[in-house]
N, C-alpha and C. Protein backbone atom coordinates (compact mmCIF):
# COMPACT_ATOMS: atom_id res chain seq x y z
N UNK A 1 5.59 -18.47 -21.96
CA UNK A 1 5.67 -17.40 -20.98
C UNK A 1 4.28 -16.76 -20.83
N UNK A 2 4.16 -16.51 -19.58
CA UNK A 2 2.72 -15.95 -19.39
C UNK A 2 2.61 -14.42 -19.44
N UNK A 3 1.63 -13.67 -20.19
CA UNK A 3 1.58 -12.48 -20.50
C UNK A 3 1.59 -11.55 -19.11
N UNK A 4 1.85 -10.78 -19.01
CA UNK A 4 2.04 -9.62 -18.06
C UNK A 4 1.05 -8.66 -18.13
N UNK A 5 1.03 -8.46 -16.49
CA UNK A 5 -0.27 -7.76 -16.70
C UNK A 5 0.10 -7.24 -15.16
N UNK A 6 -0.01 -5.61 -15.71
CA UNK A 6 0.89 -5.08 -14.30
C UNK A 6 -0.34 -4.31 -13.34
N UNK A 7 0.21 -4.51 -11.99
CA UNK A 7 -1.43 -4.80 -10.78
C UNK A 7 -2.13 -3.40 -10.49
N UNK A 8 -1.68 -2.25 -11.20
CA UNK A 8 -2.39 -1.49 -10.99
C UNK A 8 -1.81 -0.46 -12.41
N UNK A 9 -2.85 -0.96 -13.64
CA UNK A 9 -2.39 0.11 -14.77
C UNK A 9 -3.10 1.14 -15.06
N UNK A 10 -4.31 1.22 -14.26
CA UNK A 10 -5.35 2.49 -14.27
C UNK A 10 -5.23 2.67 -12.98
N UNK A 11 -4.17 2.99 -12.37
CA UNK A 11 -4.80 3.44 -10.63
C UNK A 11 -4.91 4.62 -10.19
N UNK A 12 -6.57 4.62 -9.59
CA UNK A 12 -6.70 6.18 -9.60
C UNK A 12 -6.96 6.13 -7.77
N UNK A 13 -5.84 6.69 -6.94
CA UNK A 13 -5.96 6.74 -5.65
C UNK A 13 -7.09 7.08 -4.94
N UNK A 14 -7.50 6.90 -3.87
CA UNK A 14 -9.08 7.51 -3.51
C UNK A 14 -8.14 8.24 -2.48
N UNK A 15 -8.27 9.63 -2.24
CA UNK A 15 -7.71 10.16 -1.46
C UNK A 15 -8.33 10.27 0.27
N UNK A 16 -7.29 10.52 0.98
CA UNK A 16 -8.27 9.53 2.29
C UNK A 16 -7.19 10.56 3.41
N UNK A 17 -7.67 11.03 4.32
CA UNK A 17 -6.66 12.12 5.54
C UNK A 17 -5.42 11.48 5.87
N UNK A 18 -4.53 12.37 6.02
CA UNK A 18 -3.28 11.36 6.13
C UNK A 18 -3.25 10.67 7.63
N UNK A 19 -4.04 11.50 8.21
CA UNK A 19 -3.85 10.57 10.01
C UNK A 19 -4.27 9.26 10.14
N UNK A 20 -5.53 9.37 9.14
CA UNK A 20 -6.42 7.58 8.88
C UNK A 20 -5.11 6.78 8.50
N UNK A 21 -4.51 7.43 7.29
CA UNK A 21 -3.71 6.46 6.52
C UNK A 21 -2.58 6.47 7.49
N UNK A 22 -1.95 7.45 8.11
CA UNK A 22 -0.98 7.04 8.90
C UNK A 22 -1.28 5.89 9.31
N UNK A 23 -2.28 6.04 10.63
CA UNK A 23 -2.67 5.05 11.39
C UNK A 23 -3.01 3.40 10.58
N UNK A 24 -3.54 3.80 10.10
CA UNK A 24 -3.65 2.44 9.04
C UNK A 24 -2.43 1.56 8.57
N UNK A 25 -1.15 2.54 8.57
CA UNK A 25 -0.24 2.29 7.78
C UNK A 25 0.71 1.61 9.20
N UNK A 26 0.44 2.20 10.52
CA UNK A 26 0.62 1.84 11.39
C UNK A 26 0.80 0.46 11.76
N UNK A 27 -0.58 0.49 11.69
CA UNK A 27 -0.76 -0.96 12.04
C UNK A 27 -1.14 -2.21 11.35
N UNK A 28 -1.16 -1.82 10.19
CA UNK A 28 -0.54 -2.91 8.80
C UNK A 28 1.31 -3.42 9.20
N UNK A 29 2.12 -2.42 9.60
CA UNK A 29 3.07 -2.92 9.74
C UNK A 29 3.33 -3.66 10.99
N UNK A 30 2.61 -3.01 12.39
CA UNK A 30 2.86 -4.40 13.23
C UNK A 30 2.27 -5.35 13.13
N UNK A 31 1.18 -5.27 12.39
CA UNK A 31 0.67 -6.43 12.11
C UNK A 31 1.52 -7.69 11.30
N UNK A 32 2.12 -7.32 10.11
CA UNK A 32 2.80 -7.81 9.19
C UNK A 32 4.80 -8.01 9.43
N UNK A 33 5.12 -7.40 11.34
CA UNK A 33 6.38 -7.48 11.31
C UNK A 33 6.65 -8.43 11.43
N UNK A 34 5.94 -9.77 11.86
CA UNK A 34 6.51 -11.31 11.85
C UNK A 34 6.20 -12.10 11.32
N UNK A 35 5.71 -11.50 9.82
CA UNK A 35 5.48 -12.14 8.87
C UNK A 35 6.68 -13.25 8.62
N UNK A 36 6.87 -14.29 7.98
CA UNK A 36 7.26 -15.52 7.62
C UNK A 36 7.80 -15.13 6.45
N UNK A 37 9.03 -14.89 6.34
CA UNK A 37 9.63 -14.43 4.59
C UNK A 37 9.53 -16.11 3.83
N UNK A 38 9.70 -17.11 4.78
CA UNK A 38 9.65 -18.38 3.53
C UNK A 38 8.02 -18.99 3.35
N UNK A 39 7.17 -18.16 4.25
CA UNK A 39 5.89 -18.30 3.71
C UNK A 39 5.18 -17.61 2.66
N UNK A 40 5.42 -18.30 1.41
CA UNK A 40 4.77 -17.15 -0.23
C UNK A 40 3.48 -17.01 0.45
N UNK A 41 2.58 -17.46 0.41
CA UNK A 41 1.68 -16.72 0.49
C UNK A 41 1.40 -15.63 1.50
N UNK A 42 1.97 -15.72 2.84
CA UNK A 42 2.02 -15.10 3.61
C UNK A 42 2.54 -13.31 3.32
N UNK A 43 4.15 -13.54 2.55
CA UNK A 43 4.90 -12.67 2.35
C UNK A 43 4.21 -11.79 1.01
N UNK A 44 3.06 -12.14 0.03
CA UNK A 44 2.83 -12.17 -0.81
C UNK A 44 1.75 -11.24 -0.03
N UNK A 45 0.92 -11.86 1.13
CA UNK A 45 -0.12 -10.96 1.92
C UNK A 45 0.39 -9.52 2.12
N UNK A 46 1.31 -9.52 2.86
CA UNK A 46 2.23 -8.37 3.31
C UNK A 46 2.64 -7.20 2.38
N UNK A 47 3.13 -8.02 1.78
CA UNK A 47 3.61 -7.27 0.36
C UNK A 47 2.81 -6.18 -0.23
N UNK A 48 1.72 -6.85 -0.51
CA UNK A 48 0.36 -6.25 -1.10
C UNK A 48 -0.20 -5.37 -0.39
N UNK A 49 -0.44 -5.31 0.72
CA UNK A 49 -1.25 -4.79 1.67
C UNK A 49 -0.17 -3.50 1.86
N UNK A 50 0.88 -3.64 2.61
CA UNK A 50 1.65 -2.82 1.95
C UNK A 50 2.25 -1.56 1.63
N UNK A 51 2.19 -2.27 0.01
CA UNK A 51 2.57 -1.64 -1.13
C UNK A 51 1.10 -0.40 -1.42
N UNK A 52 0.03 -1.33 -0.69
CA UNK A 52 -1.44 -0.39 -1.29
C UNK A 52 -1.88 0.48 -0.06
N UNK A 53 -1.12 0.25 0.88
CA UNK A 53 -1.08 1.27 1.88
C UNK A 53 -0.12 2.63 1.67
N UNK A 54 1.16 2.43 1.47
CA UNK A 54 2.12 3.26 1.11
C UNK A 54 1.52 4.10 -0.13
N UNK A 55 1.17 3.32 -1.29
CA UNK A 55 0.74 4.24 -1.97
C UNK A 55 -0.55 5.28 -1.86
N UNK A 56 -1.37 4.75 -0.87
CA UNK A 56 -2.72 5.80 -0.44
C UNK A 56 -1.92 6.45 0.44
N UNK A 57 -0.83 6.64 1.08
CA UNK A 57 0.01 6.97 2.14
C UNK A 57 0.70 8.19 1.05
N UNK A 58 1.65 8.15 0.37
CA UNK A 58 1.73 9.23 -0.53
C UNK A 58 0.46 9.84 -1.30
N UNK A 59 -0.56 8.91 -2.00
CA UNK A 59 -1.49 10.00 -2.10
C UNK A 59 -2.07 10.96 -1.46
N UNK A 60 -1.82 10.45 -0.34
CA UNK A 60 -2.62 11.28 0.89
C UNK A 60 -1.82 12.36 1.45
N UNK A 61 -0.88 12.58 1.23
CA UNK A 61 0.81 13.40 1.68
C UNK A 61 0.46 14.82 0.10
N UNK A 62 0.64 13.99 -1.16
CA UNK A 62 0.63 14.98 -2.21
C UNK A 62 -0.41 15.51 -1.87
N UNK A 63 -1.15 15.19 -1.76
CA UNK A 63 -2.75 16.18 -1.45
C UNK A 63 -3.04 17.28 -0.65
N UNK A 64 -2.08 16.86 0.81
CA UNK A 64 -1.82 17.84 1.57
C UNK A 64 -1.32 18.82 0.98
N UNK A 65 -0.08 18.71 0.39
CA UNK A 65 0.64 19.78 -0.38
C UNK A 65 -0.19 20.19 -1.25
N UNK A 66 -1.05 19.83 -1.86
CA UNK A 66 -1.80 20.46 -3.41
C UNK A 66 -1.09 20.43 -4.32
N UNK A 67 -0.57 19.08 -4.36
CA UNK A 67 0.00 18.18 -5.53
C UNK A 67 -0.86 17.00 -6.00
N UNK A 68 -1.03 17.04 -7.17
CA UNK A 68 -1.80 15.75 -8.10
C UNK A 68 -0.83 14.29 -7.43
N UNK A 69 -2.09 13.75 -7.03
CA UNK A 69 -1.01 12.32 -7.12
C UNK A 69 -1.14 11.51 -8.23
């Protein structure tokens, strides 16, 4: 079995305006709505991109509030 090694265990968000990241977050998803679910690598693209959008997407939300993300 191959050791585990999880993709973000120091992640320290760079905080970024939420309108950028909206927009960003925007258009990561039409970009990615006809993505190919039986294409791995494809779905694997998507996935990632994302997952690392959403999360600068809440960092960027707690911040507004003057919450630690």
């Amino acid at each position: 079995m191959t050791a585990y090694h999880p993709l973000l265990s120091d992640y320290e968000p760079v905080i970024l305006p939420v309108d950028s990241v909206h927009t960003v977050a925007r258009n990561l998803l039409a970009e990615y709505a006809a993505t190919n679910i039986h294409d791995h690598n494809a779905t694997v693209q998507a996935a990632t991109a994302l997952g690392t959008i959403l999360r600068s997407l809440v960092a960027a939300l707690d911040a507004e509030r003057g919450e630690r993300p």
